[in-house]
PDB file of N, CA and C in Angstrom:
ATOM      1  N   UNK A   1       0.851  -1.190   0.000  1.00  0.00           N
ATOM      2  CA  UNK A   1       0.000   0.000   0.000  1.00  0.00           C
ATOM      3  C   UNK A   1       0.893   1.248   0.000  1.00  0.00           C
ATOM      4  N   UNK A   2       0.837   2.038  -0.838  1.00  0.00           N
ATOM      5  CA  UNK A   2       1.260   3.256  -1.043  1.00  0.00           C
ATOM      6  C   UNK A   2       1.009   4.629   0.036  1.00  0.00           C
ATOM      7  N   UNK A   3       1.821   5.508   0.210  1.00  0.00           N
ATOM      8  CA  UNK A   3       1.281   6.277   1.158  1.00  0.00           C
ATOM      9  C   UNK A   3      -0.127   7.375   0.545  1.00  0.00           C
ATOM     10  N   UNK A   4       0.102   7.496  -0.651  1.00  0.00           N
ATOM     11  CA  UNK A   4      -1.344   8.222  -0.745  1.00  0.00           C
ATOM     12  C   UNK A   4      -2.902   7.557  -0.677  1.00  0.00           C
ATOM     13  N   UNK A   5      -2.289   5.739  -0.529  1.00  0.00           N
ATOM     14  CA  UNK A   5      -3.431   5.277  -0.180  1.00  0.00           C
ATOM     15  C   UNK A   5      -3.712   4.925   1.319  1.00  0.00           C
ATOM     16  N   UNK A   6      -2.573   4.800   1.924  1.00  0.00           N
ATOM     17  CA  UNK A   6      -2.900   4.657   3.108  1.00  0.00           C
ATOM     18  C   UNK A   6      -3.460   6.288   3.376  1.00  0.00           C
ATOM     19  N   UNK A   7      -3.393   7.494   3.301  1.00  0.00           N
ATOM     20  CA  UNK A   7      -4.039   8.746   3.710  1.00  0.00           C
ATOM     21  C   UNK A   7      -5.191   8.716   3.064  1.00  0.00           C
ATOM     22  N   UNK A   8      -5.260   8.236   1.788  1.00  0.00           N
ATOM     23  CA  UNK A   8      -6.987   8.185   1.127  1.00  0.00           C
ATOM     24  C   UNK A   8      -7.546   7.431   1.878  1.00  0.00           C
ATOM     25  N   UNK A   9      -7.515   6.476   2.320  1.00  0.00           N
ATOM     26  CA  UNK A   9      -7.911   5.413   3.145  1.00  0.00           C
ATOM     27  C   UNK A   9      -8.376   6.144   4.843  1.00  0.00           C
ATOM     28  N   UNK A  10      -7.252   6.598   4.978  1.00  0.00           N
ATOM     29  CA  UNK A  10      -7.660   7.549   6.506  1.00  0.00           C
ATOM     30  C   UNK A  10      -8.670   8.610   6.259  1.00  0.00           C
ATOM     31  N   UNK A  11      -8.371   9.193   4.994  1.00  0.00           N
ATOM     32  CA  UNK A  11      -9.140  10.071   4.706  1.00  0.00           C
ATOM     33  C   UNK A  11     -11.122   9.535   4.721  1.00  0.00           C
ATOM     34  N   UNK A  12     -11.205   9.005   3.986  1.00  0.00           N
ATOM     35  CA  UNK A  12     -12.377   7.821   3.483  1.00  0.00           C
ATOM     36  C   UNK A  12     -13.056   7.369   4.700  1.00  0.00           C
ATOM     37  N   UNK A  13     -11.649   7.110   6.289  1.00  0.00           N
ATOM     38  CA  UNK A  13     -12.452   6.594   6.650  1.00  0.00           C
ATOM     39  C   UNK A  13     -12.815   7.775   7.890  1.00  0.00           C
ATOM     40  N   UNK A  14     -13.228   8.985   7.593  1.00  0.00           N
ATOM     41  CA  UNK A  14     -13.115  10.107   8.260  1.00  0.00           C
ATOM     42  C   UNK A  14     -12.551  10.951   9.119  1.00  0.00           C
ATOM     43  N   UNK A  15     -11.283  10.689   8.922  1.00  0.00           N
ATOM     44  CA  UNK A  15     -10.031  11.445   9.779  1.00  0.00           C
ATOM     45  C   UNK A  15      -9.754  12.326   9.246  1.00  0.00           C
ATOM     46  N   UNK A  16      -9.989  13.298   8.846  1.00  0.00           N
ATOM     47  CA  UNK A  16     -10.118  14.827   8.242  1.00  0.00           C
ATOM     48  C   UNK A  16      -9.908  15.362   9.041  1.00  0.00           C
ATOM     49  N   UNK A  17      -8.339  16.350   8.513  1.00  0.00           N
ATOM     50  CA  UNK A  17      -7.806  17.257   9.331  1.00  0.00           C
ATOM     51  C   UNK A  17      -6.713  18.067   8.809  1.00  0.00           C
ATOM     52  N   UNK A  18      -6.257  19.336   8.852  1.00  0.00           N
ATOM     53  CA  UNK A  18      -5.514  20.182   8.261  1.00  0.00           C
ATOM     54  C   UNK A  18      -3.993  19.151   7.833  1.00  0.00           C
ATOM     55  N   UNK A  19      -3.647  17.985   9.045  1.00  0.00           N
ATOM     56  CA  UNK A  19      -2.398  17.960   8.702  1.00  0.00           C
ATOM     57  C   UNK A  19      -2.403  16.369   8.123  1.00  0.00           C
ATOM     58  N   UNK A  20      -3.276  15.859   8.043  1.00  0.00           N
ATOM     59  CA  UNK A  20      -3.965  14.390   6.738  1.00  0.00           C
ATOM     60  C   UNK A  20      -3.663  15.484   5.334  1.00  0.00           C
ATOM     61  N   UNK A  21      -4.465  16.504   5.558  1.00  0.00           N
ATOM     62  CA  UNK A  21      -4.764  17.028   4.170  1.00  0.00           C
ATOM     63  C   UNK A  21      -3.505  17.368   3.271  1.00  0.00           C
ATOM     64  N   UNK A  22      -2.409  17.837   4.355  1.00  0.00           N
ATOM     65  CA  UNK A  22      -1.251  18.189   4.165  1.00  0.00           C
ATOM     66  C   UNK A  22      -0.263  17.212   3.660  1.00  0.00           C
ATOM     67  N   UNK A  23      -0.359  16.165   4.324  1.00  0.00           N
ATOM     68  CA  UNK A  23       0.527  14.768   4.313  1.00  0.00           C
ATOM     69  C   UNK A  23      -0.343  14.282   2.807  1.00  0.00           C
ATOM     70  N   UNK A  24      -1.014  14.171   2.661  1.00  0.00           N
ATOM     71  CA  UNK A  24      -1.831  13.599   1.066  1.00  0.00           C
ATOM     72  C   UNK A  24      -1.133  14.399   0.215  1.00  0.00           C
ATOM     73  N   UNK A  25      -1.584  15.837  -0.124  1.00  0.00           N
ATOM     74  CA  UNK A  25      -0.696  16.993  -0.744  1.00  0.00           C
ATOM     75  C   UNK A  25       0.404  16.510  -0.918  1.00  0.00           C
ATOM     76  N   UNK A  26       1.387  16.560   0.065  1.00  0.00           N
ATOM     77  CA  UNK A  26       3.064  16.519  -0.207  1.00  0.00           C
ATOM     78  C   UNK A  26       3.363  14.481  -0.834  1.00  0.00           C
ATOM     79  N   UNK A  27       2.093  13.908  -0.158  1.00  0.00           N
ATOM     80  CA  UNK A  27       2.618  12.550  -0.687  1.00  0.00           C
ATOM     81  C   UNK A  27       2.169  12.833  -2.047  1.00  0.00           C
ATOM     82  N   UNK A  28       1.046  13.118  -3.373  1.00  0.00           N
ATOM     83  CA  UNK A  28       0.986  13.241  -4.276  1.00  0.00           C
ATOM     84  C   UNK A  28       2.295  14.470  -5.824  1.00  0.00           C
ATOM     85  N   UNK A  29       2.446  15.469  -4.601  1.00  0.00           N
ATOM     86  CA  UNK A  29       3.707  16.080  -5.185  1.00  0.00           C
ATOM     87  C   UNK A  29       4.406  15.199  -5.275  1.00  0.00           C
ATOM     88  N   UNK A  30       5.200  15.037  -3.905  1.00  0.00           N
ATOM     89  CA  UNK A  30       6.351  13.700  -4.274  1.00  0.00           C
ATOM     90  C   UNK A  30       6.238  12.762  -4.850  1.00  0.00           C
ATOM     91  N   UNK A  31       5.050  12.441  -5.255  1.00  0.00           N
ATOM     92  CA  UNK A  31       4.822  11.371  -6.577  1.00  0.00           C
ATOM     93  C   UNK A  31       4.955  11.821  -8.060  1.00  0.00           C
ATOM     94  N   UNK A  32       4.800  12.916  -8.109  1.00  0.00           N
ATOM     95  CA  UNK A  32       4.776  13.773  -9.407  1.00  0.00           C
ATOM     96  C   UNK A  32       3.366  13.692  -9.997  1.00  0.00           C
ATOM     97  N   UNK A  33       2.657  14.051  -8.939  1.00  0.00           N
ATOM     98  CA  UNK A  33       1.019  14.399  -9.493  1.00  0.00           C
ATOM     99  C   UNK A  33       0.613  15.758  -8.820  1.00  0.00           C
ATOM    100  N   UNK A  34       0.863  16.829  -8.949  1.00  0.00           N
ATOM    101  CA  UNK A  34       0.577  17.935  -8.590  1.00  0.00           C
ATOM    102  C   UNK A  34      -0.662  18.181  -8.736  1.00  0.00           C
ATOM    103  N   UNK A  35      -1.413  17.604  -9.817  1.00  0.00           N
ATOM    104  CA  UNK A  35      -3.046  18.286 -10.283  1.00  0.00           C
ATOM    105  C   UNK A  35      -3.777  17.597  -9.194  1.00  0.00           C
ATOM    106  N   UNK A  36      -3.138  16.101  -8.339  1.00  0.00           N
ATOM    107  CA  UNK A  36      -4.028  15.684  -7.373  1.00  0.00           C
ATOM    108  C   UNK A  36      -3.734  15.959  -5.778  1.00  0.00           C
ATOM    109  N   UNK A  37      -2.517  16.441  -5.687  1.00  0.00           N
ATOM    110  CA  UNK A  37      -2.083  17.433  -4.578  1.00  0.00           C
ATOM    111  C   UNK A  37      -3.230  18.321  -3.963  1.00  0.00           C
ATOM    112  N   UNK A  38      -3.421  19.429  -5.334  1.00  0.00           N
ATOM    113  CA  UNK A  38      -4.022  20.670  -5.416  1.00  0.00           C
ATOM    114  C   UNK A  38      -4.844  20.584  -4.152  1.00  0.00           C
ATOM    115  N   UNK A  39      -6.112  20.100  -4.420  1.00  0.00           N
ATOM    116  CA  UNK A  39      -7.454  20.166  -3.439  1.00  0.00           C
ATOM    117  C   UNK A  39      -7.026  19.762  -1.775  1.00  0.00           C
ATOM    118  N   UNK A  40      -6.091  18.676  -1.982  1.00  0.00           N
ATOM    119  CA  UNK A  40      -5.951  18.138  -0.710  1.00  0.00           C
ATOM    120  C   UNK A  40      -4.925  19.756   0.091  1.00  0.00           C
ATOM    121  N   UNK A  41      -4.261  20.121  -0.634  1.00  0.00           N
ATOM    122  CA  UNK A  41      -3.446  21.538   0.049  1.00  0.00           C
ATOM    123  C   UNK A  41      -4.370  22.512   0.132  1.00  0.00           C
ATOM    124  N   UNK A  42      -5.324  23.113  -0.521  1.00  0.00           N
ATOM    125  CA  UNK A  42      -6.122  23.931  -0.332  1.00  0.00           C
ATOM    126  C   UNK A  42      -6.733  23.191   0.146  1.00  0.00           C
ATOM    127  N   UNK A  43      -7.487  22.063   1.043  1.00  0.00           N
ATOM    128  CA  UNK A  43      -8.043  21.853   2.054  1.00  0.00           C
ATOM    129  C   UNK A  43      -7.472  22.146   2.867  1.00  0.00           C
ATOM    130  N   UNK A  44      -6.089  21.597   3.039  1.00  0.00           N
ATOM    131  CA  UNK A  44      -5.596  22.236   4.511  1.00  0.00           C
ATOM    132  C   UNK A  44      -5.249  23.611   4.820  1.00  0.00           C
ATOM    133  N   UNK A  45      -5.369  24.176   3.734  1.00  0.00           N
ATOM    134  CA  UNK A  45      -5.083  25.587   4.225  1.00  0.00           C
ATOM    135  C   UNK A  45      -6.516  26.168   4.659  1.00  0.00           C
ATOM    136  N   UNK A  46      -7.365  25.682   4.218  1.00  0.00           N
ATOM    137  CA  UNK A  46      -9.132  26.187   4.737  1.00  0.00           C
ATOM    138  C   UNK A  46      -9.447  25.724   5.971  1.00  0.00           C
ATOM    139  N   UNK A  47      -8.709  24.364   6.669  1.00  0.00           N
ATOM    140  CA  UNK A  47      -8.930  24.017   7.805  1.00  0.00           C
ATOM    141  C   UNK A  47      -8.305  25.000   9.052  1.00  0.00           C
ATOM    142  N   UNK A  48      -7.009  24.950   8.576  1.00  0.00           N
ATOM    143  CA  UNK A  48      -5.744  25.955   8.612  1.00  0.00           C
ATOM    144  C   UNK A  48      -5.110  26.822   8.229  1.00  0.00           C
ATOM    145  N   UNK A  49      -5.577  28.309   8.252  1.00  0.00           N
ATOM    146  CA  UNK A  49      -5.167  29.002   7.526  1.00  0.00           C
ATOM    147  C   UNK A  49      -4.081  29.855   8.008  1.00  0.00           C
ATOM    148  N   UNK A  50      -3.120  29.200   8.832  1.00  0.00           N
ATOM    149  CA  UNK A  50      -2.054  29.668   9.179  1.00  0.00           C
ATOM    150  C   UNK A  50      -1.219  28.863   9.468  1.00  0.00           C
ATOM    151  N   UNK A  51      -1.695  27.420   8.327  1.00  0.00           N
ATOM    152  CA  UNK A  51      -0.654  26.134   8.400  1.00  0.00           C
ATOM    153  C   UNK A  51       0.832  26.982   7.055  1.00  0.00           C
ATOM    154  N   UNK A  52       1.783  27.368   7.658  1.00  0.00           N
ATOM    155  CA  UNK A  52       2.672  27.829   7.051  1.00  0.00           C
ATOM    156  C   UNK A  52       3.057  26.678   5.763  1.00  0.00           C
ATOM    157  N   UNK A  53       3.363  25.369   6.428  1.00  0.00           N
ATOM    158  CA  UNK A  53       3.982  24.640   5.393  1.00  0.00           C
ATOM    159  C   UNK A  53       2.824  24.149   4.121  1.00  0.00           C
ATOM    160  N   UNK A  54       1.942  24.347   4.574  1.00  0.00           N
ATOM    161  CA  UNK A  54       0.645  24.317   3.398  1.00  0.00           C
ATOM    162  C   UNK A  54       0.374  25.346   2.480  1.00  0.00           C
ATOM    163  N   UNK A  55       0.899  26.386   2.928  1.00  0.00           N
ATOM    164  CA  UNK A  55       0.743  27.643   2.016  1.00  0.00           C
ATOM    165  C   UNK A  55       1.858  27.289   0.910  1.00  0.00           C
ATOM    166  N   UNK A  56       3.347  26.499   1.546  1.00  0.00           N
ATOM    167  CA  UNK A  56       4.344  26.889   0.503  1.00  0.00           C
ATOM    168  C   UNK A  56       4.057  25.596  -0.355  1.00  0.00           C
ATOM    169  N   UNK A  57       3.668  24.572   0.286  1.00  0.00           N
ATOM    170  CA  UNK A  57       3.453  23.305  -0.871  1.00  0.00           C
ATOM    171  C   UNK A  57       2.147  23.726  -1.847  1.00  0.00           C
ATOM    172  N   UNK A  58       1.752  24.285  -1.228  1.00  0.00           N
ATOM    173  CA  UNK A  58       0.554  24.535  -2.259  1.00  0.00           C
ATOM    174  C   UNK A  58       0.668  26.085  -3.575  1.00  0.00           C
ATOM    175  N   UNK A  59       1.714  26.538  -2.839  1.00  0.00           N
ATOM    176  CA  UNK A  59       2.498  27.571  -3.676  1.00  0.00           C
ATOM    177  C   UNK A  59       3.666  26.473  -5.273  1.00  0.00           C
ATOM    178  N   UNK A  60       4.167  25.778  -4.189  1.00  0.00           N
ATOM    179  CA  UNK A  60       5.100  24.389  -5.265  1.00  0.00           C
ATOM    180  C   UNK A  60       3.943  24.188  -6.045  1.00  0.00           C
ATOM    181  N   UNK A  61       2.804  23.246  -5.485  1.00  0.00           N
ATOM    182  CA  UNK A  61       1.830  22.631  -6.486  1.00  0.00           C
ATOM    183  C   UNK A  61       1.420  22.998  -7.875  1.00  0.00           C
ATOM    184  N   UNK A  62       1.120  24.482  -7.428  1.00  0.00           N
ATOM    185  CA  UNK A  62       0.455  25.738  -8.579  1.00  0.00           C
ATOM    186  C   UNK A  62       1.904  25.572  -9.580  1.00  0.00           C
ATOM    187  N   UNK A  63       2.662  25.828  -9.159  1.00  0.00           N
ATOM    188  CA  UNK A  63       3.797  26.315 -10.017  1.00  0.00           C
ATOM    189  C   UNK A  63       4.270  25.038 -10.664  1.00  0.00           C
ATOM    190  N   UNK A  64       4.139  23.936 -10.381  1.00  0.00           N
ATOM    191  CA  UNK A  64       4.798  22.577 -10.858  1.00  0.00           C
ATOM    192  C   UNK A  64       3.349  22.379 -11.980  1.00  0.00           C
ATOM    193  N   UNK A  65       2.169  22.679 -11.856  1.00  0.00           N
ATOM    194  CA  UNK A  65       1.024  22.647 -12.425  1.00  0.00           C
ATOM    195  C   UNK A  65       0.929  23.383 -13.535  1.00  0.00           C
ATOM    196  N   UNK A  66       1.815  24.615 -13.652  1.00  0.00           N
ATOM    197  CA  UNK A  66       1.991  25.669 -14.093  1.00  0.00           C
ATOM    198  C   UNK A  66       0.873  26.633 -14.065  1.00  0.00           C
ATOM    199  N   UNK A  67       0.244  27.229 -12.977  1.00  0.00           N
ATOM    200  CA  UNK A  67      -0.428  28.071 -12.775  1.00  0.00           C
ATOM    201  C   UNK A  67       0.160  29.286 -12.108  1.00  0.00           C
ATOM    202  N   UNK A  68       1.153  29.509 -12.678  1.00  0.00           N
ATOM    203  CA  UNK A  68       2.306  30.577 -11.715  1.00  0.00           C
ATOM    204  C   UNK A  68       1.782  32.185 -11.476  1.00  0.00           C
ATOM    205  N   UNK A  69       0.673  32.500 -11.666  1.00  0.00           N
ATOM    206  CA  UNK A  69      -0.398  33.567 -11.045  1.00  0.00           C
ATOM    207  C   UNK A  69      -0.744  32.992  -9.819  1.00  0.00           C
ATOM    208  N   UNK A  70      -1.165  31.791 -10.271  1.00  0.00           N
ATOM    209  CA  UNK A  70      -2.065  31.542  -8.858  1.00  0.00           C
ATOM    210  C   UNK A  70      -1.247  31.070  -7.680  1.00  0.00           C
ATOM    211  N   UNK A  71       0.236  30.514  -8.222  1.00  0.00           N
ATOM    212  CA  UNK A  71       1.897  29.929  -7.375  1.00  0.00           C
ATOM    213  C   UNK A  71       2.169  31.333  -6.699  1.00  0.00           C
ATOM    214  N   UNK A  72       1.977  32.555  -7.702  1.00  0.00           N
ATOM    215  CA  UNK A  72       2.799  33.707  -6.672  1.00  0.00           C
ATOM    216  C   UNK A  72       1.507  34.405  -5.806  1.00  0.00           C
ATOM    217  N   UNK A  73       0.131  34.159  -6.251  1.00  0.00           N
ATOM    218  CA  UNK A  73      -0.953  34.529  -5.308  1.00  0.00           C
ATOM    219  C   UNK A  73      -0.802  34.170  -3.972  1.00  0.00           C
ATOM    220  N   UNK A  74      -0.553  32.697  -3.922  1.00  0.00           N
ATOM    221  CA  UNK A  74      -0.687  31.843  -2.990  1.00  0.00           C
ATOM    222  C   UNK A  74       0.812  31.930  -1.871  1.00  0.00           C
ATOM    223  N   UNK A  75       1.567  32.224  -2.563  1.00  0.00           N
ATOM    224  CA  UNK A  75       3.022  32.696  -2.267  1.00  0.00           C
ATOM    225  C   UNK A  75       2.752  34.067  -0.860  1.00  0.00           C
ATOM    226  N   UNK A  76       1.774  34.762  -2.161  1.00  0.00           N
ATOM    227  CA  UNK A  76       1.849  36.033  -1.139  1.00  0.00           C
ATOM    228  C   UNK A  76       0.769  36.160   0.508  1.00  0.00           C
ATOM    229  N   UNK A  77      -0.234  35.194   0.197  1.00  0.00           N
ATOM    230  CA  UNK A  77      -1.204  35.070   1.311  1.00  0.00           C
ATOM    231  C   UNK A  77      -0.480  34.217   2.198  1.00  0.00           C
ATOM    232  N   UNK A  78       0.658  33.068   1.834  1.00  0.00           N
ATOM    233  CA  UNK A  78       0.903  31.871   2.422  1.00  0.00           C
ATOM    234  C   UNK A  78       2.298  33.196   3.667  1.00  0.00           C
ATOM    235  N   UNK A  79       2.497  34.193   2.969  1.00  0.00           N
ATOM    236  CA  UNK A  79       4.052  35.020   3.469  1.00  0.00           C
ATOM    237  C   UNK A  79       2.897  36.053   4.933  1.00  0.00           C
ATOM    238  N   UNK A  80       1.697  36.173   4.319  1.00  0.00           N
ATOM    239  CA  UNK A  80       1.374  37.161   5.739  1.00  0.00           C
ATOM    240  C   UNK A  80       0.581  35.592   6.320  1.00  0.00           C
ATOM    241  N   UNK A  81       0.067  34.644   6.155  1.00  0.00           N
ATOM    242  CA  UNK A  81      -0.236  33.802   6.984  1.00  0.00           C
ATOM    243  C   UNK A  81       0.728  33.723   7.901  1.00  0.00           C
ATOM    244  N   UNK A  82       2.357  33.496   7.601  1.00  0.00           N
ATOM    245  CA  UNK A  82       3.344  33.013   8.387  1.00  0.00           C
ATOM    246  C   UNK A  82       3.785  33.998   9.334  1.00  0.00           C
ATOM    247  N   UNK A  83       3.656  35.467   8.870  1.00  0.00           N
ATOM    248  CA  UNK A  83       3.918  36.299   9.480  1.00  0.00           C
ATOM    249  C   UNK A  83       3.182  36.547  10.722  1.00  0.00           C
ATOM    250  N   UNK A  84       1.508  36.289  10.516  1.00  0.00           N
ATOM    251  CA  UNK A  84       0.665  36.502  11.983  1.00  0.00           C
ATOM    252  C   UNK A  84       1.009  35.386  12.557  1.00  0.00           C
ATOM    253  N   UNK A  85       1.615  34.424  11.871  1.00  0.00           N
ATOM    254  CA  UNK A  85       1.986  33.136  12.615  1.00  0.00           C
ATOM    255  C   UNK A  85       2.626  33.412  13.667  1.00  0.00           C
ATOM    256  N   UNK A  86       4.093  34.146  13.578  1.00  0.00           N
ATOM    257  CA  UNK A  86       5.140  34.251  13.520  1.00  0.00           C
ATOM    258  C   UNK A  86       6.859  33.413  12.979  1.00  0.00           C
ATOM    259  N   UNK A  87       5.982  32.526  11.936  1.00  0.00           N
ATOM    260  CA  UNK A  87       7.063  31.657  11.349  1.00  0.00           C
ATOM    261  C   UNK A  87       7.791  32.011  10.599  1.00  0.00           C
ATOM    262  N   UNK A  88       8.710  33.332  10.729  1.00  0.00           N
ATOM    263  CA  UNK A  88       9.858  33.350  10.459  1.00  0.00           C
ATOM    264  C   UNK A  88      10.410  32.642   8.917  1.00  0.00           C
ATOM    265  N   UNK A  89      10.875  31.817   8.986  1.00  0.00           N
ATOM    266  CA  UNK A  89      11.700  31.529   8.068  1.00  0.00           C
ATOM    267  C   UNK A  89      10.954  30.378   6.907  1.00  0.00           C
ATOM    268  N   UNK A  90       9.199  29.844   7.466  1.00  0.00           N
ATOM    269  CA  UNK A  90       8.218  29.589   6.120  1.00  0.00           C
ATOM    270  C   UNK A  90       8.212  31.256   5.614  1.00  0.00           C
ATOM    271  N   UNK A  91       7.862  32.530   6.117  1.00  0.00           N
ATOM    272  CA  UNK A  91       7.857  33.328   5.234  1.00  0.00           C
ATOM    273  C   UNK A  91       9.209  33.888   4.094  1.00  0.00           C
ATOM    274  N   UNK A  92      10.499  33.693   4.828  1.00  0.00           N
ATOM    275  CA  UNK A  92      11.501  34.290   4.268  1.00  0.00           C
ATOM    276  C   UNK A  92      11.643  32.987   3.229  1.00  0.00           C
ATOM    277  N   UNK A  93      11.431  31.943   3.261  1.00  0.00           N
ATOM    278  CA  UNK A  93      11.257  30.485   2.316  1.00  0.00           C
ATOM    279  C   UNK A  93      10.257  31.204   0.999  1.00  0.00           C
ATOM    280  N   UNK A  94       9.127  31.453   0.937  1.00  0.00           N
ATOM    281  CA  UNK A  94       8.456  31.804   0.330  1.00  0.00           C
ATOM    282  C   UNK A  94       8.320  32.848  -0.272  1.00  0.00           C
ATOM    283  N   UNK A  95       9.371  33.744   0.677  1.00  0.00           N
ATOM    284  CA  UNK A  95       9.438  35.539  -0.380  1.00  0.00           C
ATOM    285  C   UNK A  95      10.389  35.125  -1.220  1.00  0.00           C
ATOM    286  N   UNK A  96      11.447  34.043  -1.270  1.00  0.00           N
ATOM    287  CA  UNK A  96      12.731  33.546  -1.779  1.00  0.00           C
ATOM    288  C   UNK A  96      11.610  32.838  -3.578  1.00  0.00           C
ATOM    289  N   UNK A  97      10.976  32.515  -3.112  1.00  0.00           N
ATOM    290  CA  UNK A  97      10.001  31.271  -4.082  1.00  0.00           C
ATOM    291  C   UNK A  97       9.302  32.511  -4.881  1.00  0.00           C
ATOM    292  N   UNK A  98       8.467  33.321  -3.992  1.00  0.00           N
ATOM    293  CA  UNK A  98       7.693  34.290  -4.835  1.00  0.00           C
ATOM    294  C   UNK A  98       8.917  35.418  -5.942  1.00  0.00           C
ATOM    295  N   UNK A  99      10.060  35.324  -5.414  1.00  0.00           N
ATOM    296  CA  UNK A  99      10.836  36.381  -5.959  1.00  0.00           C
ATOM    297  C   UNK A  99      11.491  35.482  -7.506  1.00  0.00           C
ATOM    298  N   UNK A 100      11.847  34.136  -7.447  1.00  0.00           N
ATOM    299  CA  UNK A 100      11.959  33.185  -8.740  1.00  0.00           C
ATOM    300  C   UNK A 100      10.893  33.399  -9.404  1.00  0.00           C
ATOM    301  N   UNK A 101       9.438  33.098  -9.207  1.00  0.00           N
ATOM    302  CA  UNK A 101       8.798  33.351 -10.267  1.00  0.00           C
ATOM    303  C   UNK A 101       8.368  34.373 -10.935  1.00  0.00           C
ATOM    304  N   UNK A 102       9.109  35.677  -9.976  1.00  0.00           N
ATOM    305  CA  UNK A 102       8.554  36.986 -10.790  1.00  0.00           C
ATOM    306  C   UNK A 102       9.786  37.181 -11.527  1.00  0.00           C
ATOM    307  N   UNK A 103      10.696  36.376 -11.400  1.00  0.00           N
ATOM    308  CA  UNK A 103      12.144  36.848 -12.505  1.00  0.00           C
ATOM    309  C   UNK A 103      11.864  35.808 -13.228  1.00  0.00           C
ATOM    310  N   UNK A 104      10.660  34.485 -13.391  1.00  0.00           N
ATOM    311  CA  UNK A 104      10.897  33.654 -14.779  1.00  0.00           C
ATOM    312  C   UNK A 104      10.160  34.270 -15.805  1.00  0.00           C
TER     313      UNK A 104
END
């Protein structure tokens, strides 16, 4: 069993939660399926909207998807999420990310 099935599986069997949603996300990136990432990262950022590391995978997602409007949108909400956070260095991670795609 694969890890995006063991989390579909958790998922399915109603364990819904910002950081399932998160762990699905990054297991489908790291598979090289970004288009099925997507929903599961913008779930967790709706559960969590000051899950720092969900803002930047879901910033990766867009941009590996090639939606790089919606990569540096997400870039920029994911940089003041971290900031009321106070997470530090997910935001300075992500001004680093948002600043590549405005020079590609």
């Amino acid at each position: 069993m694969s890890m995006t099935d063991t989390f579909e599986a958790m998922l399915a069997g109603g364990k819904d939660s910002a950081l399932l949603r998160f762990s699905l996300g990054n297991a489908y990136l790291m598979a090289g399926d970004a288009a099925r990432a997507l929903p599961h990262l913008q779930a967790a950022i709706t559960q969590d909207p000051h899950y720092s590391a969900a803002w930047k995978l879901l910033g990766k997602a867009l941009a590996q998807s090639g939606d790089l409007a919606a990569a540096a949108a997400t870039y920029r909400a994911g940089i003041v999420a971290a900031n009321e956070k106070g997470d530090k260095q997910a935001a300075k991670e992500m001004s680093v990310f948002l600043k590549r795609l405005e020079a590609a």
